[in-house]
PDB file of N, CA and C in Angstrom:
ATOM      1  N   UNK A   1     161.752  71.874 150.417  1.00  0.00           N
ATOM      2  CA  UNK A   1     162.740  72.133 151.431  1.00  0.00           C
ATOM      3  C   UNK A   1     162.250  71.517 152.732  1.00  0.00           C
ATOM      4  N   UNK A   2     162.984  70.402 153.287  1.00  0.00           N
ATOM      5  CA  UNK A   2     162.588  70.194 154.224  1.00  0.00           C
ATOM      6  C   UNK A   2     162.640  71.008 156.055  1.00  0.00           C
ATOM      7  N   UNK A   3     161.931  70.680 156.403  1.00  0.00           N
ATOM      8  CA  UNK A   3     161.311  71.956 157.826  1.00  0.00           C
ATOM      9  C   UNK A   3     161.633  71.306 159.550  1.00  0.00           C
ATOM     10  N   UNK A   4     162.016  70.554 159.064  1.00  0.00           N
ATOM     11  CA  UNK A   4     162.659  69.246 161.162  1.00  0.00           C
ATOM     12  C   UNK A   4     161.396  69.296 161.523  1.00  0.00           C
ATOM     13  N   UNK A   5     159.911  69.741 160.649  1.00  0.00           N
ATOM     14  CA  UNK A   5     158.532  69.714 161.077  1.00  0.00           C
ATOM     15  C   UNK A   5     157.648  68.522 161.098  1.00  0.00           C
ATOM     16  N   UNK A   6     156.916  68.246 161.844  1.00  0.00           N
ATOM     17  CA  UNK A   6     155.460  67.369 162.014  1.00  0.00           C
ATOM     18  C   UNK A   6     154.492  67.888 163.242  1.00  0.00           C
ATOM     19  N   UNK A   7     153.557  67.849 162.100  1.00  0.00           N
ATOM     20  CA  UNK A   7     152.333  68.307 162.879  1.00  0.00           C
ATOM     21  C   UNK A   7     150.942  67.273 162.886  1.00  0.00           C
ATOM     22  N   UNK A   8     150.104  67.500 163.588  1.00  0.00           N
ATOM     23  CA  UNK A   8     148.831  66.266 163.572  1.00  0.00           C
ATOM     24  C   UNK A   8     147.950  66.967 163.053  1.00  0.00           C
ATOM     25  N   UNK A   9     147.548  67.008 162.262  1.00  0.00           N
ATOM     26  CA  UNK A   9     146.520  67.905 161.887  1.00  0.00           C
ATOM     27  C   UNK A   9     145.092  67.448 162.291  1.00  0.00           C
ATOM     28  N   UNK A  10     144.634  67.917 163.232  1.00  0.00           N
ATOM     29  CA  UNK A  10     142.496  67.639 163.362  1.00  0.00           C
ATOM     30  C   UNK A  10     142.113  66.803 162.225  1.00  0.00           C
ATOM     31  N   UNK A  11     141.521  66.073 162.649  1.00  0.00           N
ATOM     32  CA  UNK A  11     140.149  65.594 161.325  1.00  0.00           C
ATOM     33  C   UNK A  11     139.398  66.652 161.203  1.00  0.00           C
ATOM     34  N   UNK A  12     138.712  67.086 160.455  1.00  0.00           N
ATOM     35  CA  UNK A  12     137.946  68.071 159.685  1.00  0.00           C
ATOM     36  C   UNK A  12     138.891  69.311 159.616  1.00  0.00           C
ATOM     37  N   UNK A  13     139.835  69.095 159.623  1.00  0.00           N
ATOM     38  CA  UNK A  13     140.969  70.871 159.570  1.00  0.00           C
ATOM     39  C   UNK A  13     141.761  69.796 158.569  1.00  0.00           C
ATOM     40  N   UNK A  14     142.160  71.328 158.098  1.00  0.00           N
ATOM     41  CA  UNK A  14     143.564  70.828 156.785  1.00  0.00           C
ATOM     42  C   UNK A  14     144.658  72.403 157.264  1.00  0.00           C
ATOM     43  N   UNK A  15     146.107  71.774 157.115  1.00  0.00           N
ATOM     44  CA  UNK A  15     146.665  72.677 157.169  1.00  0.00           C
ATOM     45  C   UNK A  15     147.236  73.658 155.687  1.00  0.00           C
ATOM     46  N   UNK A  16     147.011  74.920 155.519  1.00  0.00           N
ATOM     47  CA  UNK A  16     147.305  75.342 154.166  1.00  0.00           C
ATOM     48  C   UNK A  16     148.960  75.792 154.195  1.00  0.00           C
ATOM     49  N   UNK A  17     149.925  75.192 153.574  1.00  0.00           N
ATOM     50  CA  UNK A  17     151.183  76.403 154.010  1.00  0.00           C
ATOM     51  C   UNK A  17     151.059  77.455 152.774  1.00  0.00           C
ATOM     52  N   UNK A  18     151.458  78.944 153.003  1.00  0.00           N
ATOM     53  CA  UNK A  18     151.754  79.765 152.546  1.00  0.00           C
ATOM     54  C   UNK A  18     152.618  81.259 152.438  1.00  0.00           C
ATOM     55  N   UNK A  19     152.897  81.372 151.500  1.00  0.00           N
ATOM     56  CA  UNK A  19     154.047  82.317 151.507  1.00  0.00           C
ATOM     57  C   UNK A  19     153.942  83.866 152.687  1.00  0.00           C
ATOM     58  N   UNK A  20     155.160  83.588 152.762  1.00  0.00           N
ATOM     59  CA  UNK A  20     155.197  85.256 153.717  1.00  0.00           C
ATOM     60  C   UNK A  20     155.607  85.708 152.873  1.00  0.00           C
ATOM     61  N   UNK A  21     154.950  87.155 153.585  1.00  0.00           N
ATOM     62  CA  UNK A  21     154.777  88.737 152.075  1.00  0.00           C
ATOM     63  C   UNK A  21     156.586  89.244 152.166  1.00  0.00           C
ATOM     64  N   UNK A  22     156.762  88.887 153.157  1.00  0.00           N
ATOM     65  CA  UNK A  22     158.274  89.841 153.743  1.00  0.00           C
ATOM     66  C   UNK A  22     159.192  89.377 152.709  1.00  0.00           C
ATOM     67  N   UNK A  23     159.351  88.019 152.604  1.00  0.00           N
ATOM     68  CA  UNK A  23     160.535  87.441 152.176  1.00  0.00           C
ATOM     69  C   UNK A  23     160.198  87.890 150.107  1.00  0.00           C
ATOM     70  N   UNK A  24     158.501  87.528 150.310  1.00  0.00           N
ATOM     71  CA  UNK A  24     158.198  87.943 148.743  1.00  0.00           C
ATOM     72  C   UNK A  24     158.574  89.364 147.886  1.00  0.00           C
ATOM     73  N   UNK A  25     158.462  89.968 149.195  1.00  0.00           N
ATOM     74  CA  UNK A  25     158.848  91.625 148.935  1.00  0.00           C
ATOM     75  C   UNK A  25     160.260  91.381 148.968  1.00  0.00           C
ATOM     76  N   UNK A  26     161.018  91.186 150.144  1.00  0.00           N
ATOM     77  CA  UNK A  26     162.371  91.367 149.743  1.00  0.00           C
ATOM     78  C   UNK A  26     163.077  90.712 148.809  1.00  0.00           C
ATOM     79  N   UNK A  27     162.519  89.664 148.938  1.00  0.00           N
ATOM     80  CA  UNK A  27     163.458  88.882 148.285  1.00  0.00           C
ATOM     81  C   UNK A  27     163.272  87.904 146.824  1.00  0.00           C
ATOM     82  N   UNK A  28     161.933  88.361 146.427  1.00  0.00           N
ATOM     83  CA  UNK A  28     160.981  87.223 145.540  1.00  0.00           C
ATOM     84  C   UNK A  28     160.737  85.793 145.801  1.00  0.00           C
ATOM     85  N   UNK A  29     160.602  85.345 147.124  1.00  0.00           N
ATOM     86  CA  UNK A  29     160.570  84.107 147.453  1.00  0.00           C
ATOM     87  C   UNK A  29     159.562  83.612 147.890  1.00  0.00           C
ATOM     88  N   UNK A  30     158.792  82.615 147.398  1.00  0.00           N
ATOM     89  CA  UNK A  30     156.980  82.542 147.626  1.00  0.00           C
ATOM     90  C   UNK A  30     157.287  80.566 147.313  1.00  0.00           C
ATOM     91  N   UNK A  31     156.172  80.264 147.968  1.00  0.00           N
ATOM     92  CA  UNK A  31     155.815  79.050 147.481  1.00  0.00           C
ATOM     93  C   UNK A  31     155.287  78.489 146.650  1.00  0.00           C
ATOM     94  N   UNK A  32     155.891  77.708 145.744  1.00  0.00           N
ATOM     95  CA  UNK A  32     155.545  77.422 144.354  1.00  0.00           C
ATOM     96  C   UNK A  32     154.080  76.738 143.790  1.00  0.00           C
ATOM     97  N   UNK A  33     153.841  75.997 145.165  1.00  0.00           N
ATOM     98  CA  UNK A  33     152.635  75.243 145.123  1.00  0.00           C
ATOM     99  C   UNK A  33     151.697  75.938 145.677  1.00  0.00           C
ATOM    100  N   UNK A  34     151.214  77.173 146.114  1.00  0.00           N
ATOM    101  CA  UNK A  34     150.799  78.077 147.287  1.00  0.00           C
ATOM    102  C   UNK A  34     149.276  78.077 147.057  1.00  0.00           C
ATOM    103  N   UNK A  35     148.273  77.562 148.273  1.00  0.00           N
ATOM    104  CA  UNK A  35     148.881  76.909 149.301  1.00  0.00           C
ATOM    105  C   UNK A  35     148.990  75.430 148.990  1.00  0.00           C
ATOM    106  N   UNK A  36     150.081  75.068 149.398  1.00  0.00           N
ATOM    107  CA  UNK A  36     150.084  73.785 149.871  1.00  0.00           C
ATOM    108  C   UNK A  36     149.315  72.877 150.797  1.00  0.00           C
ATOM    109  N   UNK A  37     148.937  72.079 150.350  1.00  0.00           N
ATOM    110  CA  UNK A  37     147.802  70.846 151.350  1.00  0.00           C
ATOM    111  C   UNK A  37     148.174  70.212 152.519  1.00  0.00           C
ATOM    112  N   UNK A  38     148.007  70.434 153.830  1.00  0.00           N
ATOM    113  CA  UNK A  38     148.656  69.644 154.487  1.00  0.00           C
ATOM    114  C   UNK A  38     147.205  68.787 154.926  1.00  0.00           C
ATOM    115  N   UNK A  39     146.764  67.467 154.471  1.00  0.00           N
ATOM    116  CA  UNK A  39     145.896  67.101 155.439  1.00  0.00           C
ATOM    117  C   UNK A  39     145.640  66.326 156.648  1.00  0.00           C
ATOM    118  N   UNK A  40     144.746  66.030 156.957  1.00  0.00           N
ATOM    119  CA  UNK A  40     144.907  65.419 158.313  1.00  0.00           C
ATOM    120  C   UNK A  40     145.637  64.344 158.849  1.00  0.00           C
ATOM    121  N   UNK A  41     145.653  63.522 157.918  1.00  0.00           N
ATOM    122  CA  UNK A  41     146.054  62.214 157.939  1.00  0.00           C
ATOM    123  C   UNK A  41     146.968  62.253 157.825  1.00  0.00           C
ATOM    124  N   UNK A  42     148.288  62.963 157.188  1.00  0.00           N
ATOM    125  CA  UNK A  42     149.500  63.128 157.288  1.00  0.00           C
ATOM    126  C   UNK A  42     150.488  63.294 158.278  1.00  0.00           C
ATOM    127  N   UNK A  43     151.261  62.704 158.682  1.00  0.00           N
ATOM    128  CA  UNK A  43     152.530  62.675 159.810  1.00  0.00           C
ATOM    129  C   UNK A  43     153.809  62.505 159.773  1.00  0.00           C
ATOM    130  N   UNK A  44     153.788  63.064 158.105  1.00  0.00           N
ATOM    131  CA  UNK A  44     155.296  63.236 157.990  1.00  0.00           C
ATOM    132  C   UNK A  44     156.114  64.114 158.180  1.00  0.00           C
ATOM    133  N   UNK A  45     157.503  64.768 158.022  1.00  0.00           N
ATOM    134  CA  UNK A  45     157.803  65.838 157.937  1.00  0.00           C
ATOM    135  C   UNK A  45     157.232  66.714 157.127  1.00  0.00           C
ATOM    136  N   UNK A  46     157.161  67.916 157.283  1.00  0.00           N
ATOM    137  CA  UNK A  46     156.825  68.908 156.635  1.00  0.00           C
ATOM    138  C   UNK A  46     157.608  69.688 155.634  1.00  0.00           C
ATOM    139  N   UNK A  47     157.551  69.676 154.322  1.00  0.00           N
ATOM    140  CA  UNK A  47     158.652  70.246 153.134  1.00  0.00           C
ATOM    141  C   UNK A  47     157.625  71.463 152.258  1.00  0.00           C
ATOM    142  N   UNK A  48     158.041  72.269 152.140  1.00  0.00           N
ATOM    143  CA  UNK A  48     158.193  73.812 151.457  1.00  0.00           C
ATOM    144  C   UNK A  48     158.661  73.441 150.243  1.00  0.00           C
ATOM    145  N   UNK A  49     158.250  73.638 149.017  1.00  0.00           N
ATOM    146  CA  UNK A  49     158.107  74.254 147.819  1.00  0.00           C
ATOM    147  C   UNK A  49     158.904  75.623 147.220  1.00  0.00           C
ATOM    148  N   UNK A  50     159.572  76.104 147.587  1.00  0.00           N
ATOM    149  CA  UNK A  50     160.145  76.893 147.477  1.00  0.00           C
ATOM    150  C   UNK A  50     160.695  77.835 146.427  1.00  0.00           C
ATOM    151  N   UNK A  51     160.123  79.041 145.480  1.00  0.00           N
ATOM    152  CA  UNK A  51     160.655  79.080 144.287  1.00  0.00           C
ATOM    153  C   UNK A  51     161.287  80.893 144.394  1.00  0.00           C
ATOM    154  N   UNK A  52     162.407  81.032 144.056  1.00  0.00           N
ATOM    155  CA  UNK A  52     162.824  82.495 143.788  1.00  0.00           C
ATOM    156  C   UNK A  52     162.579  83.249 142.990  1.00  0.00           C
ATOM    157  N   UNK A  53     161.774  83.927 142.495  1.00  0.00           N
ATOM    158  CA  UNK A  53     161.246  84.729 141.616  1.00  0.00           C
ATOM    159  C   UNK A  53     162.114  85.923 141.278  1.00  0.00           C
ATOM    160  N   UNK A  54     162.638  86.253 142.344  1.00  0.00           N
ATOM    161  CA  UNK A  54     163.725  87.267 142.377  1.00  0.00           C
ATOM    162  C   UNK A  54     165.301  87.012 141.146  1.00  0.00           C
ATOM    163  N   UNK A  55     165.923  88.446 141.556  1.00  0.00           N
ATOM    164  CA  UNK A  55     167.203  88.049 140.572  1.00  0.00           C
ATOM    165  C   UNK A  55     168.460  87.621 141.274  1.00  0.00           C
ATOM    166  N   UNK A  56     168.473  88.097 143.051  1.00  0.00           N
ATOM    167  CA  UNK A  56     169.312  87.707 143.422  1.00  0.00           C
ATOM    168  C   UNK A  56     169.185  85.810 144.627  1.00  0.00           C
ATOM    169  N   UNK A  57     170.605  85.558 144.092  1.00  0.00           N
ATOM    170  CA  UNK A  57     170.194  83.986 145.549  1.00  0.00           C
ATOM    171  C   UNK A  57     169.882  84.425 146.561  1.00  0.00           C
ATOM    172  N   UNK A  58     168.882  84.062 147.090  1.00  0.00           N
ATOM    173  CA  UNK A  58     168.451  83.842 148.566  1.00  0.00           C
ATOM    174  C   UNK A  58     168.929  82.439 149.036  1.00  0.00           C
ATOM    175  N   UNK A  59     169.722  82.553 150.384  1.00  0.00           N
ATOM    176  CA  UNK A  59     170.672  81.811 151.760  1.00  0.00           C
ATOM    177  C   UNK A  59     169.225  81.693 152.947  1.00  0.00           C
ATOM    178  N   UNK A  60     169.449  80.191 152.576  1.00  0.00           N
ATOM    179  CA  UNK A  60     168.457  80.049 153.732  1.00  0.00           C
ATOM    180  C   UNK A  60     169.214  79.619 154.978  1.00  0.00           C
ATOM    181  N   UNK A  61     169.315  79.983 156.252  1.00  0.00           N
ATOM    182  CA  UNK A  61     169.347  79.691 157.429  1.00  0.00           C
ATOM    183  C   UNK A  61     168.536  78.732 158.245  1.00  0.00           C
ATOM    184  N   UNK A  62     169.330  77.903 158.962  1.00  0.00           N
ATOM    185  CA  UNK A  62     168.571  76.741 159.956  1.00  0.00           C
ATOM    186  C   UNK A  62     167.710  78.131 160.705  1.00  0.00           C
ATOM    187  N   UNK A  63     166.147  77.994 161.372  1.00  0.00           N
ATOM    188  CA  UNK A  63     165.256  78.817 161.992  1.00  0.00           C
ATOM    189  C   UNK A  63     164.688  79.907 161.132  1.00  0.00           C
ATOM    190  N   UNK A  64     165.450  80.170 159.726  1.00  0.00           N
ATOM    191  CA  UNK A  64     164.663  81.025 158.958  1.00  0.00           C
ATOM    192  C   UNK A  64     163.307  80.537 158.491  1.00  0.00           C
ATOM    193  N   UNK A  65     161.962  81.574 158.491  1.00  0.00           N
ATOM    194  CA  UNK A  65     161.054  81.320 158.582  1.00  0.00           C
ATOM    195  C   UNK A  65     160.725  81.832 156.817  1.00  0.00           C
ATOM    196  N   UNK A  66     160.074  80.344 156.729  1.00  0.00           N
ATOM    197  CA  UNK A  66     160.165  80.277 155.091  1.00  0.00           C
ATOM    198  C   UNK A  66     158.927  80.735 154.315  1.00  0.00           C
ATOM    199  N   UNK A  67     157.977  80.322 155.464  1.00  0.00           N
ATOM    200  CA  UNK A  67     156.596  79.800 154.866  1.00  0.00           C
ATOM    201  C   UNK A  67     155.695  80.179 156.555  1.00  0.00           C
ATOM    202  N   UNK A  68     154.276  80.270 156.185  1.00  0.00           N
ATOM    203  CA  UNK A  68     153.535  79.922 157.062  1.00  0.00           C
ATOM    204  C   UNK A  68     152.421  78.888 157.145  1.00  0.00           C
ATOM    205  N   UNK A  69     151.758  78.302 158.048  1.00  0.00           N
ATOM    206  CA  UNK A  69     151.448  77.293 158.075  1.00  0.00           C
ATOM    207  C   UNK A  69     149.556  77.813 158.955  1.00  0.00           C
ATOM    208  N   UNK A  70     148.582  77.716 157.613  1.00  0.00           N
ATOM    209  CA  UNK A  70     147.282  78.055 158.365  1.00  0.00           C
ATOM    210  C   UNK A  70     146.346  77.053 158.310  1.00  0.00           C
ATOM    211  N   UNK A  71     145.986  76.519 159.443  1.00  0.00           N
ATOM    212  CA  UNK A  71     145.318  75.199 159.772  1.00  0.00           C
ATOM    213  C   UNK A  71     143.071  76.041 159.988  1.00  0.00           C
ATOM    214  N   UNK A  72     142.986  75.419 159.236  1.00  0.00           N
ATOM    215  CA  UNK A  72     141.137  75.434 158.632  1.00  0.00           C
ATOM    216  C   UNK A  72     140.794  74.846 158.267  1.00  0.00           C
ATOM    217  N   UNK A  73     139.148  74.599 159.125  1.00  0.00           N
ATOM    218  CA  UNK A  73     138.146  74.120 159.059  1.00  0.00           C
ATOM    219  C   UNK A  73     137.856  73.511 157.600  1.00  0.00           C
ATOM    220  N   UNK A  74     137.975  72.255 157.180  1.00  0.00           N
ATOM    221  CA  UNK A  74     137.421  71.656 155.929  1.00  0.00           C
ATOM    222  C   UNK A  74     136.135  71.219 155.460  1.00  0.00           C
ATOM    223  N   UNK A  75     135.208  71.199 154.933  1.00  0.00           N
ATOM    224  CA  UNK A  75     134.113  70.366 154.260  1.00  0.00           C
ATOM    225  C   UNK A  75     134.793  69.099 153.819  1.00  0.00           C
ATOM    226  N   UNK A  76     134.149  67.667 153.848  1.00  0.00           N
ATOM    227  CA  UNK A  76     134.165  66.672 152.954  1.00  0.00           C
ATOM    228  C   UNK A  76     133.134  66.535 152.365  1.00  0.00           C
ATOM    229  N   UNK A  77     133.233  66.698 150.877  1.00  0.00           N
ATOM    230  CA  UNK A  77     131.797  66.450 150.559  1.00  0.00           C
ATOM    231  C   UNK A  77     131.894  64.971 149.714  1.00  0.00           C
ATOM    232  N   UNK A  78     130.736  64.763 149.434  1.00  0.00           N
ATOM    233  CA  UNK A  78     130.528  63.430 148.298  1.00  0.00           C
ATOM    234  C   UNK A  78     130.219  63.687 146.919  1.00  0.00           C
ATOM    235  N   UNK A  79     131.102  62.947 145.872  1.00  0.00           N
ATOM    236  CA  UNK A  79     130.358  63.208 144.728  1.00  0.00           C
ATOM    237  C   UNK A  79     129.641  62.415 144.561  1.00  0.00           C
ATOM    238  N   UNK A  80     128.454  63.119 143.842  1.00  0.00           N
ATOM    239  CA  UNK A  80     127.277  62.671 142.832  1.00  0.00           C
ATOM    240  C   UNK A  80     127.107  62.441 141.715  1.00  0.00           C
ATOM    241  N   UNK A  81     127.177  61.612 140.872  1.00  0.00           N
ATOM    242  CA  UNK A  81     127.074  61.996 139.318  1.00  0.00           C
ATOM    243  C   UNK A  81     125.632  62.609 138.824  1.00  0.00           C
ATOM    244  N   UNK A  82     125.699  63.264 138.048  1.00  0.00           N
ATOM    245  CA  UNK A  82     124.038  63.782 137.452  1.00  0.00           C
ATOM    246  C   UNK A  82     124.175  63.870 136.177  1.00  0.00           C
ATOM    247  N   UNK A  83     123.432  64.017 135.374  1.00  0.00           N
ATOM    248  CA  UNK A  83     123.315  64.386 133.649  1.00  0.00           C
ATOM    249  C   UNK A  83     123.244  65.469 133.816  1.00  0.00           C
ATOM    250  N   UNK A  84     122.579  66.332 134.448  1.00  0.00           N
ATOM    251  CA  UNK A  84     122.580  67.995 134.194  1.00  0.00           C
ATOM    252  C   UNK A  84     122.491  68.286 135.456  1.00  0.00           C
ATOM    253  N   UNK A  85     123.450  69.596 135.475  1.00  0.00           N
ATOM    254  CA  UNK A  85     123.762  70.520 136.510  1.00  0.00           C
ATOM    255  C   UNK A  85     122.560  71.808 136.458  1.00  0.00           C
ATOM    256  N   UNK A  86     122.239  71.961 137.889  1.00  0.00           N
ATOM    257  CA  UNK A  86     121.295  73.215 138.045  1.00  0.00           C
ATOM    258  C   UNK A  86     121.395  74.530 137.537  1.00  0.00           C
ATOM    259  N   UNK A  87     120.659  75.403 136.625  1.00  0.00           N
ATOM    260  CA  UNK A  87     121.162  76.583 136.164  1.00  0.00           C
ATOM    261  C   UNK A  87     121.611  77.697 137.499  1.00  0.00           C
ATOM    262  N   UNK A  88     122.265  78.276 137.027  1.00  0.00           N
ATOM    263  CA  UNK A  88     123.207  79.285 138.393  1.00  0.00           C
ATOM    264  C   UNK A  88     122.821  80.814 138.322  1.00  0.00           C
ATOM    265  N   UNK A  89     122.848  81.689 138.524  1.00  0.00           N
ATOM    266  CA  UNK A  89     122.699  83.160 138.832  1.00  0.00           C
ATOM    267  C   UNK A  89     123.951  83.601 138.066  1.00  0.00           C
ATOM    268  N   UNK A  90     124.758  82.966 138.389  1.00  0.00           N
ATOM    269  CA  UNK A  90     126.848  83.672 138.210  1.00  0.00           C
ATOM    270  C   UNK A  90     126.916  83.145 137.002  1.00  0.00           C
ATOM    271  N   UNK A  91     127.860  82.761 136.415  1.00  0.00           N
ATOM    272  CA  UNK A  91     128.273  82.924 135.090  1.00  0.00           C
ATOM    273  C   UNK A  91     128.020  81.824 134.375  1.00  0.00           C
ATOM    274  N   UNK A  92     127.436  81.143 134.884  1.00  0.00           N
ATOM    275  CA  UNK A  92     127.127  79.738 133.579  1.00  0.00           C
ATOM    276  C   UNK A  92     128.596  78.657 133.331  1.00  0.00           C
ATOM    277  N   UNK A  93     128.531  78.945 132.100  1.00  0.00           N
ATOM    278  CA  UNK A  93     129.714  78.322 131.352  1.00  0.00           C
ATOM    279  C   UNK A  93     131.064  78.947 131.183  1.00  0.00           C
ATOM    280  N   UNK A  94     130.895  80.349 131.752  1.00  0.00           N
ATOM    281  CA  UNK A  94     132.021  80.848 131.171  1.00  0.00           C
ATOM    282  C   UNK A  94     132.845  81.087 131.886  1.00  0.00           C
ATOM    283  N   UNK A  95     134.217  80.974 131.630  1.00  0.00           N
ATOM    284  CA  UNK A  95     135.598  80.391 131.709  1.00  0.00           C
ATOM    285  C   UNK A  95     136.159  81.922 132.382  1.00  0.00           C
ATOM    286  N   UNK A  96     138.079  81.425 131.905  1.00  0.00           N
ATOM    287  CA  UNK A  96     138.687  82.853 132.610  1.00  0.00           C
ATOM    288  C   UNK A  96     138.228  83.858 132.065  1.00  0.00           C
ATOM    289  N   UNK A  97     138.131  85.086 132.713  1.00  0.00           N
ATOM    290  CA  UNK A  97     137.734  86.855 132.379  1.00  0.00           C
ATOM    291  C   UNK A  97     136.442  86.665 132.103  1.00  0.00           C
ATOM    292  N   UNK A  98     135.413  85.631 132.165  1.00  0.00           N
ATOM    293  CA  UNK A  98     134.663  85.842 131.876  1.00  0.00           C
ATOM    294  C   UNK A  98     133.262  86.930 133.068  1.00  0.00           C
ATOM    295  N   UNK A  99     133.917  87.119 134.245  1.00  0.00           N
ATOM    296  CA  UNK A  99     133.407  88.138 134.916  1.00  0.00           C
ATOM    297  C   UNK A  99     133.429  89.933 135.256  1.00  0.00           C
ATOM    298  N   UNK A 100     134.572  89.439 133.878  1.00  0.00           N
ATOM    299  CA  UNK A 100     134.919  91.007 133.575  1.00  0.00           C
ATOM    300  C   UNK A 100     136.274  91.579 134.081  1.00  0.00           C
ATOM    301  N   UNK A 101     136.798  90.399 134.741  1.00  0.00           N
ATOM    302  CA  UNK A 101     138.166  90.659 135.348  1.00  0.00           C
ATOM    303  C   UNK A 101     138.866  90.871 134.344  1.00  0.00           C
TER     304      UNK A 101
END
C-alpha cells in the first residue's frame, strides 16, 4: 500500500516498519512482511504490506495510520568463509523447539 512517504534514512540506521497493536486488535490488520526493511540507501516512496487476518473488510482512509515506522542503529558485518564454526554454550545444531519452546 502505498504511503505519499519518503524518508532518508542515516547510514548505519535502517528503518523497521511495523504493525500497530490497535488496528491488530481491532481489526486483524498487521503487516505481512513484519518488519519490513527500510534501508539507508533507499529514497523511494514508502509501501506497507498489508494483510487482514480478520473476518471483516477493513476501509482504509487517506491519514489512516497503518503501520509504524522504527528507525535503528545497524551493524554491517563481513562474511568470512571457514570450514568449522566455533562450538557455542546455546544449542548447537538444533533447530525449531529445540530450546524447549
Amino acid at each position: 500500500m502505498p504511503t505519499g512517504w519518503a524518508v532518508a534514512i542515516p547510514a548505519g540506521m535502517a528503518g523497521l516498519v511495523v504493525p500497530r497493536s490497535g488496528n491488530a486488535l481491532r481489526h486483524g490488520l498487521t503487516v505481512a512482511n513484519a518488519p519490513g526493511l527500510i534501508d539507508s540507501g533507499y529514497r523511494g516512496e514508502l509501501k506497507v504490506i498489508l494483510v487482514n487476518l480478520g473476518a471483516d473488510d477493513v476501509h482504509i482512509a487517506v491519514g489512516d495510520r497503518i503501520a509504524q515506522l522504527v528507525v535503528t542503529p545497524v551493524s554491517l558485518a563481513a562474511a568470512t568463509e571457514v570450514d568449522d564454526l566455533p562450538d557455542s554454550d546455546g544449542r548447537g545444531e538444533g533447530g525449531f523447539g529445540s530450546t524447549g519452546g
